[in-house]
Every structure is written in structure tokens, then in C-alpha cells.
C-alpha atoms as a PDB file:
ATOM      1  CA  UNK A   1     -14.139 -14.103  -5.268  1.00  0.00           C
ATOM      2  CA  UNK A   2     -17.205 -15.712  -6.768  1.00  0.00           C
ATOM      3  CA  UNK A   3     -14.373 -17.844  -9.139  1.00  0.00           C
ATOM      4  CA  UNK A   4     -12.383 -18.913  -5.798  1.00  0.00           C
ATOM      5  CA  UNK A   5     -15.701 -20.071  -4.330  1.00  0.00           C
ATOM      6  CA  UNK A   6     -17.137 -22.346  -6.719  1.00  0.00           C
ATOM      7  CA  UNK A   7     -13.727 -23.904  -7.300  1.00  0.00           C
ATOM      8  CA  UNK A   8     -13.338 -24.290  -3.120  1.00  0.00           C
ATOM      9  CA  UNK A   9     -16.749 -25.845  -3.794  1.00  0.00           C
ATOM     10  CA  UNK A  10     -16.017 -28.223  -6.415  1.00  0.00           C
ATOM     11  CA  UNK A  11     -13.076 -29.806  -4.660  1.00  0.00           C
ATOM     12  CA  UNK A  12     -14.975 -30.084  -1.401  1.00  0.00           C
ATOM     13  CA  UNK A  13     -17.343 -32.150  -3.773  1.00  0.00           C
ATOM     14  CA  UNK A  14     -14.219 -33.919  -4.900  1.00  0.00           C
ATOM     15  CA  UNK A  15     -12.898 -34.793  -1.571  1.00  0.00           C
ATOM     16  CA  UNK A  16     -16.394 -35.835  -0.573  1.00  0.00           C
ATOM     17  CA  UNK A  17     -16.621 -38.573  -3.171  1.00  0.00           C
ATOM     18  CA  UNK A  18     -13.005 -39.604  -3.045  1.00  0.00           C
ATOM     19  CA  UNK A  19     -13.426 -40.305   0.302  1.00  0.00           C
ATOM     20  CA  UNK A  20     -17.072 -42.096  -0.167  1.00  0.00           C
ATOM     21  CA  UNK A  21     -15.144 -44.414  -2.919  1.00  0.00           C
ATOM     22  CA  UNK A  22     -12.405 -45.449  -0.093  1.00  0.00           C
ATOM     23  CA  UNK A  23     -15.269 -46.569   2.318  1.00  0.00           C
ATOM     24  CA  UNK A  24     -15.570 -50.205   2.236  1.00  0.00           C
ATOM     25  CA  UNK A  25     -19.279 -51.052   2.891  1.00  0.00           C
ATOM     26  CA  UNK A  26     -20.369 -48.878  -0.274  1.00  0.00           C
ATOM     27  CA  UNK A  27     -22.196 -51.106  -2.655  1.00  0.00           C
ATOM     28  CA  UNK A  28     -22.238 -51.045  -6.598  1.00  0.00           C
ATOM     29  CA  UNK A  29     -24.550 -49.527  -8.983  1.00  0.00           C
ATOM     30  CA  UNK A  30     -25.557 -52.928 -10.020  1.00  0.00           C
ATOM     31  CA  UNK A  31     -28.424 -52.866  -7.108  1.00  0.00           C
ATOM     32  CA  UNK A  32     -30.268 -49.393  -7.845  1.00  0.00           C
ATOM     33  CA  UNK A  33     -31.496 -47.996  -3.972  1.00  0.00           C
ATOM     34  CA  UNK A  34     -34.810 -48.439  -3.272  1.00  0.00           C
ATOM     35  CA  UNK A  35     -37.071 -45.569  -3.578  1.00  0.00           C
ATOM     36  CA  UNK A  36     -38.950 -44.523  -0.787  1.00  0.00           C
ATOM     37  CA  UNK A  37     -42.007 -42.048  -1.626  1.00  0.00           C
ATOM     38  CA  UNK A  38     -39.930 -40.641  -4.216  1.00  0.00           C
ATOM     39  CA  UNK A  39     -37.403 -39.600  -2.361  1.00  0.00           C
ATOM     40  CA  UNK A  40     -33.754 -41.802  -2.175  1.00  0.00           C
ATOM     41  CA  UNK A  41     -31.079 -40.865   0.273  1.00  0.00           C
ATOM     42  CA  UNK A  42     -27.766 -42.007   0.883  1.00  0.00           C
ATOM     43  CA  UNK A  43     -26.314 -41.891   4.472  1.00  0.00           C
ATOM     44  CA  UNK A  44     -23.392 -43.210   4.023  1.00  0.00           C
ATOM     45  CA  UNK A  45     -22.122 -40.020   1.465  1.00  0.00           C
ATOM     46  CA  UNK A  46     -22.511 -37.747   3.883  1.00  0.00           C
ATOM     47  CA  UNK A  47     -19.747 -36.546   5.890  1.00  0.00           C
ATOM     48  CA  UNK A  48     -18.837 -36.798   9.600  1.00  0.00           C
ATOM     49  CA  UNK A  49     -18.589 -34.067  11.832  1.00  0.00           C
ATOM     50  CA  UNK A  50     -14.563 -34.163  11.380  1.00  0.00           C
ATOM     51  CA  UNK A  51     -14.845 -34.919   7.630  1.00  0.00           C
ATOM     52  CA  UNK A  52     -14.136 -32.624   4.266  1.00  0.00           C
ATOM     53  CA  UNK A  53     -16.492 -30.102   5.006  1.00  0.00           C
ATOM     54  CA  UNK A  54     -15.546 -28.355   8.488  1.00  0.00           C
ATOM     55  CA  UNK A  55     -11.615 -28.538   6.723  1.00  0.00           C
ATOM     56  CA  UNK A  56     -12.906 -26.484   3.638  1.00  0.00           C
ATOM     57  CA  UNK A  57     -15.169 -24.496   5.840  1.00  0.00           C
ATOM     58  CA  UNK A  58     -11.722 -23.431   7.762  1.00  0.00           C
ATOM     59  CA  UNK A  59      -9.968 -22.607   4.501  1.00  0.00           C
ATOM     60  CA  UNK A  60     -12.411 -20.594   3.465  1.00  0.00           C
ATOM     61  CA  UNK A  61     -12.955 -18.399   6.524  1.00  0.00           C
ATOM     62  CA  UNK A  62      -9.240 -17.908   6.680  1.00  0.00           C
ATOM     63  CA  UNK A  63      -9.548 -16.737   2.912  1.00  0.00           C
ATOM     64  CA  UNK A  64     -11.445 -14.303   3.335  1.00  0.00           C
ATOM     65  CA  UNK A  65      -9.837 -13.208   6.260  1.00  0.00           C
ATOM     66  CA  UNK A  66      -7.149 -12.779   4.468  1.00  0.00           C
ATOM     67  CA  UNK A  67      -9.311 -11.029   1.368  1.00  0.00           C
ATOM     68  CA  UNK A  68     -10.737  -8.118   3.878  1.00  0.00           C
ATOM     69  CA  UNK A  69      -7.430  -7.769   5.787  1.00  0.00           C
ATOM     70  CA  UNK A  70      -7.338  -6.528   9.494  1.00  0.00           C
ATOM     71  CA  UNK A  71      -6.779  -3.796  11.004  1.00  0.00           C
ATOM     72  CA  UNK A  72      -3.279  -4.047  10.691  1.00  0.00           C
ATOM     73  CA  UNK A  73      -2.845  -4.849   7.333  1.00  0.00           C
ATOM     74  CA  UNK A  74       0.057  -3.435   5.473  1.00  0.00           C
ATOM     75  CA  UNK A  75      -0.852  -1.475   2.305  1.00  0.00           C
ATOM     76  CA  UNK A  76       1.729  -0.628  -0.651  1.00  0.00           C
ATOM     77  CA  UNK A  77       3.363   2.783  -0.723  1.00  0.00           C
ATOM     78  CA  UNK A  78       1.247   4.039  -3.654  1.00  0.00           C
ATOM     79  CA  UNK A  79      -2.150   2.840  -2.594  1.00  0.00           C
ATOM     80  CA  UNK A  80      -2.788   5.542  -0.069  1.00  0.00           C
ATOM     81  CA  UNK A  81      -0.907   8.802  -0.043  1.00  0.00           C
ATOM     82  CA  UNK A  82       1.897   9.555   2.768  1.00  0.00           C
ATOM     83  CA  UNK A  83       1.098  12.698   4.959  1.00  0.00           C
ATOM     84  CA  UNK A  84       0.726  15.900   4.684  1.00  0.00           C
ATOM     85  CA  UNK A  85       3.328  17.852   2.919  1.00  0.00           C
ATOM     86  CA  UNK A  86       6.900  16.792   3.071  1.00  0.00           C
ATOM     87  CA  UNK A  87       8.240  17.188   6.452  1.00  0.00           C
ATOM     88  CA  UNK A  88      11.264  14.633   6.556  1.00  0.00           C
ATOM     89  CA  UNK A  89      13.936  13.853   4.423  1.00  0.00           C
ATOM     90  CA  UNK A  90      13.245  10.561   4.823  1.00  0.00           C
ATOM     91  CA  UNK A  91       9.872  11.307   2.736  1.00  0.00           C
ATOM     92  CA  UNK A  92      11.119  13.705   0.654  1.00  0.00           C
ATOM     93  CA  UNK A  93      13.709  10.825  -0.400  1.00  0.00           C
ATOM     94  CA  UNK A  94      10.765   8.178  -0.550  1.00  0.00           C
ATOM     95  CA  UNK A  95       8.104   9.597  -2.673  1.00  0.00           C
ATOM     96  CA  UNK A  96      10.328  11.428  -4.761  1.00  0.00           C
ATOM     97  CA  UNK A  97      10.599   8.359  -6.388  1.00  0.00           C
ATOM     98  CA  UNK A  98       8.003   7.258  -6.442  1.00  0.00           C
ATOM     99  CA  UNK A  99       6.036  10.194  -8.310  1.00  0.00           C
ATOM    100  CA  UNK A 100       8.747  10.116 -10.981  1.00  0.00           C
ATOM    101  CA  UNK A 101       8.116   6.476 -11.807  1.00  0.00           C
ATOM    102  CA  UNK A 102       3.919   7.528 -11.799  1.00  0.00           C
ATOM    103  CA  UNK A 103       5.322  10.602 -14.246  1.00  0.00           C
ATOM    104  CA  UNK A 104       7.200   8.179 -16.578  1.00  0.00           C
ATOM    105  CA  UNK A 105       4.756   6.004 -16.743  1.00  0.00           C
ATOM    106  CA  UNK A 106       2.635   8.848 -18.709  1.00  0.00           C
ATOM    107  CA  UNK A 107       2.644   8.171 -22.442  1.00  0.00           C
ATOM    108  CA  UNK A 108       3.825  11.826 -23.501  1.00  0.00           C
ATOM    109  CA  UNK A 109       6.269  11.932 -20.786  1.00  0.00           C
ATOM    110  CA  UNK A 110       9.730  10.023 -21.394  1.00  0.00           C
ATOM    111  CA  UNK A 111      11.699  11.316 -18.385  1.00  0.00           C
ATOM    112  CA  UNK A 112      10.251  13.583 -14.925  1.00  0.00           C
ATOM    113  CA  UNK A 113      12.861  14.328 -12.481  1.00  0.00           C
ATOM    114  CA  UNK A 114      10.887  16.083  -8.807  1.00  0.00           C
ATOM    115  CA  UNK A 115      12.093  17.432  -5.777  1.00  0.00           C
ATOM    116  CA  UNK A 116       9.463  18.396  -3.049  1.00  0.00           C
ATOM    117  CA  UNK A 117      10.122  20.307   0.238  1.00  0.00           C
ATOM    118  CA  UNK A 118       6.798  20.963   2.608  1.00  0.00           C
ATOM    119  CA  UNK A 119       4.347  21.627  -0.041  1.00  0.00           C
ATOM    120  CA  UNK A 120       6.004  22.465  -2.907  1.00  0.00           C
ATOM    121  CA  UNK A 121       7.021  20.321  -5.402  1.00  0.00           C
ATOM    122  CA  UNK A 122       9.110  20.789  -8.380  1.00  0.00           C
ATOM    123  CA  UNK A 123       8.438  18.754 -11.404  1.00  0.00           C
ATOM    124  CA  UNK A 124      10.735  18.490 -14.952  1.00  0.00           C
ATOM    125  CA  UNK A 125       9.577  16.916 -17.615  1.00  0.00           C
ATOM    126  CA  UNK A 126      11.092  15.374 -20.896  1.00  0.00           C
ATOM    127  CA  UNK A 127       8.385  14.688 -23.416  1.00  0.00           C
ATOM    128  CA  UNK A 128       8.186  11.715 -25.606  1.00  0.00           C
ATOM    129  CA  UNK A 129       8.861  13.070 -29.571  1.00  0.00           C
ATOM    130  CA  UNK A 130       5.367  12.153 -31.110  1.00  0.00           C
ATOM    131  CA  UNK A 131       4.121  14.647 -27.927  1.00  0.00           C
ATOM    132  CA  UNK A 132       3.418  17.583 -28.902  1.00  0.00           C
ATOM    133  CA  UNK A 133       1.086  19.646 -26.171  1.00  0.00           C
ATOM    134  CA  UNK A 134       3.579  21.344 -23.968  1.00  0.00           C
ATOM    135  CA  UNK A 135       2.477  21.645 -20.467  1.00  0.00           C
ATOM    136  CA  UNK A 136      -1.110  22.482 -21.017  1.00  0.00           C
ATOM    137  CA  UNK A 137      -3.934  22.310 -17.867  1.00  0.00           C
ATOM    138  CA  UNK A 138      -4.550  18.990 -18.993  1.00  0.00           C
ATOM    139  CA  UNK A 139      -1.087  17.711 -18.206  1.00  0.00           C
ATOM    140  CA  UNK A 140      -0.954  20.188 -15.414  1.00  0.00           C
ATOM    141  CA  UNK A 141      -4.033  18.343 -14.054  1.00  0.00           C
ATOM    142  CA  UNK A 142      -2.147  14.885 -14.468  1.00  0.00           C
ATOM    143  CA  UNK A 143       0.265  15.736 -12.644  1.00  0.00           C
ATOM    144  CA  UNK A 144      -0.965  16.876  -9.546  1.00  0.00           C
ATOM    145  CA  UNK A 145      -3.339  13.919  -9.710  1.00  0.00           C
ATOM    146  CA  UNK A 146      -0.220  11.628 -10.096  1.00  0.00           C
ATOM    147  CA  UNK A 147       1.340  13.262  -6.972  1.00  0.00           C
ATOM    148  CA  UNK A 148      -1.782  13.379  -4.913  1.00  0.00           C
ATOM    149  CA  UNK A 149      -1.750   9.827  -5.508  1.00  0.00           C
ATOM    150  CA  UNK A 150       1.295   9.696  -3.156  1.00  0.00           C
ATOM    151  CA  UNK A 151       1.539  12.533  -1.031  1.00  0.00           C
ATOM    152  CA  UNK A 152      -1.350  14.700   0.042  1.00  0.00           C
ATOM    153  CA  UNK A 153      -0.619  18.074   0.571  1.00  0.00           C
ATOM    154  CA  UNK A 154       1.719  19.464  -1.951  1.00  0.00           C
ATOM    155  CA  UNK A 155       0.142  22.263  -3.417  1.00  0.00           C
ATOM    156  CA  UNK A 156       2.035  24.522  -5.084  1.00  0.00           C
ATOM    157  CA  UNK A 157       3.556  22.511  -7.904  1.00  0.00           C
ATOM    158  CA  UNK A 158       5.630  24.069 -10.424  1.00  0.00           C
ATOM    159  CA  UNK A 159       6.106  22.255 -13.591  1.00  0.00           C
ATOM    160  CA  UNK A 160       9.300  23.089 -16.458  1.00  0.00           C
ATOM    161  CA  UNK A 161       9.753  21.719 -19.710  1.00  0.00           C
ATOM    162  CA  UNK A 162      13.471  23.793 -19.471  1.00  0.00           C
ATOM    163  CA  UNK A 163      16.408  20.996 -20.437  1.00  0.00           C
ATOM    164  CA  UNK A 164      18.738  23.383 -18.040  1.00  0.00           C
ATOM    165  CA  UNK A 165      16.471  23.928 -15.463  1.00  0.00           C
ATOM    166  CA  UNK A 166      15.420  19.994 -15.643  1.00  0.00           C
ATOM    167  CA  UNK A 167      19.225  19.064 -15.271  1.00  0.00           C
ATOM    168  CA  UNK A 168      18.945  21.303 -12.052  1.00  0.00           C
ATOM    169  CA  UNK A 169      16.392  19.427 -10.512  1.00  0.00           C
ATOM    170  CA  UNK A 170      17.809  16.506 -11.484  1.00  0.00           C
ATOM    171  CA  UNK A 171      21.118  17.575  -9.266  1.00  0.00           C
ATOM    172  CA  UNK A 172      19.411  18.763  -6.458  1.00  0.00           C
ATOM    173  CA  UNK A 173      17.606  14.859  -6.245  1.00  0.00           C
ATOM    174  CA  UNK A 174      20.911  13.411  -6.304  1.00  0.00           C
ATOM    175  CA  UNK A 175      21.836  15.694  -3.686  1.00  0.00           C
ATOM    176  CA  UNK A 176      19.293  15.134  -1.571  1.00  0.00           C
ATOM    177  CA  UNK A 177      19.995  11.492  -0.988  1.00  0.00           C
ATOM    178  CA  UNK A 178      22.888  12.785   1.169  1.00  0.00           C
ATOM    179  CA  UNK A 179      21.211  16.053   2.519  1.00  0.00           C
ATOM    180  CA  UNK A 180      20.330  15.918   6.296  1.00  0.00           C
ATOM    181  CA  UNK A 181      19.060  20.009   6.353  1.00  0.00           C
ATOM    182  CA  UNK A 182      15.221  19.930   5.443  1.00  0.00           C
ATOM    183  CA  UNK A 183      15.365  23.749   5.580  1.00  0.00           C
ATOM    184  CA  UNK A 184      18.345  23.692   2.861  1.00  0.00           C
ATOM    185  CA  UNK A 185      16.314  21.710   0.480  1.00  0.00           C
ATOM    186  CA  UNK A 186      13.878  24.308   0.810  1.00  0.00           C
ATOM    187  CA  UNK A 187      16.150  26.961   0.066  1.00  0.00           C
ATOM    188  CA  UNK A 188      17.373  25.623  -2.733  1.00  0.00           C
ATOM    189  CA  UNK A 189      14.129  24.045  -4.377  1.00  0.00           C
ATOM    190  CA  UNK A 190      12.602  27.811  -3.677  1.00  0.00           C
ATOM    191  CA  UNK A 191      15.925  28.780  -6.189  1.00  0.00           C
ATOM    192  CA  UNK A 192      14.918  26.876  -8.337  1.00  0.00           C
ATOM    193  CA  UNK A 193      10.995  27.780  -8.770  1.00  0.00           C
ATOM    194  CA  UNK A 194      12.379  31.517  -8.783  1.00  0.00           C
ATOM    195  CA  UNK A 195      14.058  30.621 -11.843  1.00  0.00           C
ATOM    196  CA  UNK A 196      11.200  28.507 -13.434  1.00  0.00           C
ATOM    197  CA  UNK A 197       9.151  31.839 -12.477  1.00  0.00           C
ATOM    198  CA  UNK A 198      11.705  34.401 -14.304  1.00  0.00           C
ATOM    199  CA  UNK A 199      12.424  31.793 -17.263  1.00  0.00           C
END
């Protein structure tokens, strides 16, 4: 801000003396002013009431304006999490998404594949090869920051490392962009966690 400031300043300083320069009655350096008890002004480089300054003066207020945003200011999907739980497939469908690309973008973790239903969430995870840590409380941790990031919430979050179980998951997200039954996701994300659970 301080950067956009000065440089609004220097070109208000530039349109000041451009516009001095294009004013007829301005005389040369050749005749130094007169100095009158140390002090020299110069009337005539000042500008009007309508001049450079009330412009800039606009820009700036509409700047920051625009820096503090209003009341009804839009905010992207991942700056503040979505409601509580998952209670629409619509959501579901939405953030599902979007906590898989906030998984990926984890340095051990080379693919995620999730599935939420009210506030359980589902989470499969491929590691990257050079990982080797498993799903410790650390990564555990991660995780449920990564998702709290997006939707606050979902609290019971099982995680799987399981290949079979991960291809499962990945299934039941491809279904789900043409289920319409919240209460069948459930059903069949609960299957799932009871299998995480006896694997």
C-alpha cells in the first residue's frame, strides 16, 4: 500500500509540473525570483481547485475503497470455510474438490481422493515415493487443517493409505457428481469407513 502511495504521489507531482510547463505566462530560470525574508513562493505552480490534485485525491479514495472492500465483497471459495458440515450435494460436490487440490498440493502426498457426507469425511491418500511417514498425527493434523480450511465442521475424518479402499473412494466421487440422495452418500461413505475401520 505504502508502494502504491508514493508512486500515486510521484505522478501527481508529475502532472503538477507538466501542467505548470504548458502555462504560458511562466518565466525562465534566467531571472532567479526574488527572495522575500528568506522565503520564495511560486503562485503560479500551485494548482486550481479543479486541477491534478482533487483527480488523484479521487483515485485514491476509490483505491482504497476498493483495498478494504464493502460489505458485499465477494471472497474466493478457499479463503473462508463453507458451513457447517456437509448438508447439500451441491457442497459435498464443491469442496470435495477443492480439499483434494489443498491435499495434492502437500509435498508427501501425490494423489488424495475425499468424499464427505454431514461431518464425516473420507480421505485417500497416495504418497509421493521419497515419503516415507505413513499417516502419522502429524499428517493426520495436516489434514484436518487442510479441510478446516474449507469446510468447518467435519469432524470425524478417516484417513487410508489402502490402494483398494482409495480406488473406492475414488468411485463413490465420481458417483456423486450424479447422486441427488444426500442420505445415500451417507450410507455408502459410512461403508466405506466400516471397512477402513476393519482393514
Amino acid at each position: 500500500m505504502k508502494k502504491t502511495l508514493l508512486t500515486l504521489a510521484l505522478m501527481a507531482g508529475a502532472l503538477t509540473l507538466s501542467s505548470c510547463a504548458a502555462k504560458p505566462d511562466m518565466t525562465t530560470a534566467t531571472n532567479p525570483p526574488a527572495a522575500t525574508q528568506g522565503t520564495t513562493t511560486f503562485p503560479d505552480m500551485l494548482p486550481s481547485a479543479t486541477g491534478v490534485l482533487p483527480q488523484v485525491q479521487d483515485g485514491m479514495n476509490e483505491m482504497l475503497e476498493g483495498m478494504t472492500g464493502s460489505p458485499t465483497s465477494t471472497t474466493s471459495p478457499t479463503s473462508t470455510p463453507e458451513a457447517t458440515g456437509v448438508t447439500s450435494m451441491e457442497t459435498a460436490r464443491r469442496v470435495v474438490e477443492q480439499i483434494e487440490d489443498e491435499l495434492e498440493r502437500l509435498s508427501e502426498v501425490d494423489d488424495a481422493e475425499v468424499v464427505l457426507a454431514g461431518n464425516r469425511a473420507v480421505v485417500g491418500l497416495e504418497f509421493d515415493d521419497q515419503y516415507q511417514g505413513g499417516i502419522d498425527e502429524r499428517l493426520r493434523g495436516i489434514v484436518r487443517e487442510r479441510i478446516a480450511g474449507v469446510i468447518s465442521g467435519v469432524t470425524d475424518i478417516v484417513i487410508t493409505a489402502d490402494a483398494a479402499i482409495m480406488d473406492e473412494i475414488e468411485t463413490l466421487g465420481d458417483r456423486l457428481k450424479t447422486m441427488s440422495d444426500m442420505s445415500a452418500l451417507q450410507s455408502d461413505l459410512d461403508a466405506i469407513v466400516r471397512k477402513i475401520g476393519g482393514a
